[in-house]
Protein backbone atom coordinates (compact mmCIF):
# COMPACT_ATOMS: atom_id res chain seq x y z
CA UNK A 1 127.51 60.82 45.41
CA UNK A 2 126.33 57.75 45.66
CA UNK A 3 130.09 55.85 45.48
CA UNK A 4 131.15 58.53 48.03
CA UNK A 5 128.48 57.80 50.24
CA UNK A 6 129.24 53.51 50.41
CA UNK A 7 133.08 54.30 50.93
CA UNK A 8 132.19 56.69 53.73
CA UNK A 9 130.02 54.39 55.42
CA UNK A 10 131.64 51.27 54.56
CA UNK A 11 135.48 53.49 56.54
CA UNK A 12 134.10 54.50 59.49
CA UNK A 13 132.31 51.24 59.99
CA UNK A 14 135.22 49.35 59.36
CA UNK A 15 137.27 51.98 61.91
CA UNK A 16 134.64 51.40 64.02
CA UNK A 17 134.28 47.84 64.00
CA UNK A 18 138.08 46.96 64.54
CA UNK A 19 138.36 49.66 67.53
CA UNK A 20 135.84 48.29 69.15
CA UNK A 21 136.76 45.01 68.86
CA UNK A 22 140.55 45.76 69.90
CA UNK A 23 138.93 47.94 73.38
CA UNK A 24 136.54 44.71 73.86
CA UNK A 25 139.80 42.33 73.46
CA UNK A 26 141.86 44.99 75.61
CA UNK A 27 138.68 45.10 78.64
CA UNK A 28 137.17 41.85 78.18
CA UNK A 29 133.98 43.17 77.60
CA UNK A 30 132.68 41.73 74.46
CA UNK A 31 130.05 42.82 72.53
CA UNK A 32 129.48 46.36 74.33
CA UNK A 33 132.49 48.41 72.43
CA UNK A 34 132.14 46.57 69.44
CA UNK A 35 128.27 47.65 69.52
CA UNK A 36 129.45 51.51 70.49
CA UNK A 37 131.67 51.05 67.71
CA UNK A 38 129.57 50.03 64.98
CA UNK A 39 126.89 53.03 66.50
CA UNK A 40 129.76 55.52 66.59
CA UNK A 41 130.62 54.19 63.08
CA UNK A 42 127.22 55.14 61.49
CA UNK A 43 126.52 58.10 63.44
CA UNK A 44 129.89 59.39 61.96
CA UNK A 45 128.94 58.29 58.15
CA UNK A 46 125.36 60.50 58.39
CA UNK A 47 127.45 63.24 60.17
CA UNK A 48 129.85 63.37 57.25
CA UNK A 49 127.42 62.36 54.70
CA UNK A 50 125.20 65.51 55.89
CA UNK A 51 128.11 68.21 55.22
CA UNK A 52 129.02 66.97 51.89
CA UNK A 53 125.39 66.72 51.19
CA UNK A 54 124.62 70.26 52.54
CA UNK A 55 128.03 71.56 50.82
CA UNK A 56 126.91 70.09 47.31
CA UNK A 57 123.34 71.90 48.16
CA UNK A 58 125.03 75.22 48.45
């Protein structure tokens, strides 16, 4: 659980980082979609993390 857990986080920060740096490129507003991206990153990892956790539970 634990591997699953590092590659979860480690994909959607990665997604996260590189959209928001391509938006921040795109608007020329660097560092505030980069920073929404890293957020949205994490708050996606504890999301999944949760129903895989919760699933396993069951």
């Amino acid at each position: 659980m634990a591997l699953e857990f590092g590659f979860i986080v480690g994909a959607f920060l990665i997604a996260g980082i590189q959209i928001g740096g391509w938006l921040d490129d795109q608007l020329s507003s660097r560092p505030f979609f980069l920073t929404a991206g890293v957020l949205l990153g994490l708050l996606a990892s504890f999301s999944v993390f949760w129903r895989i956790y919760r699933w396993q539970s069951d």
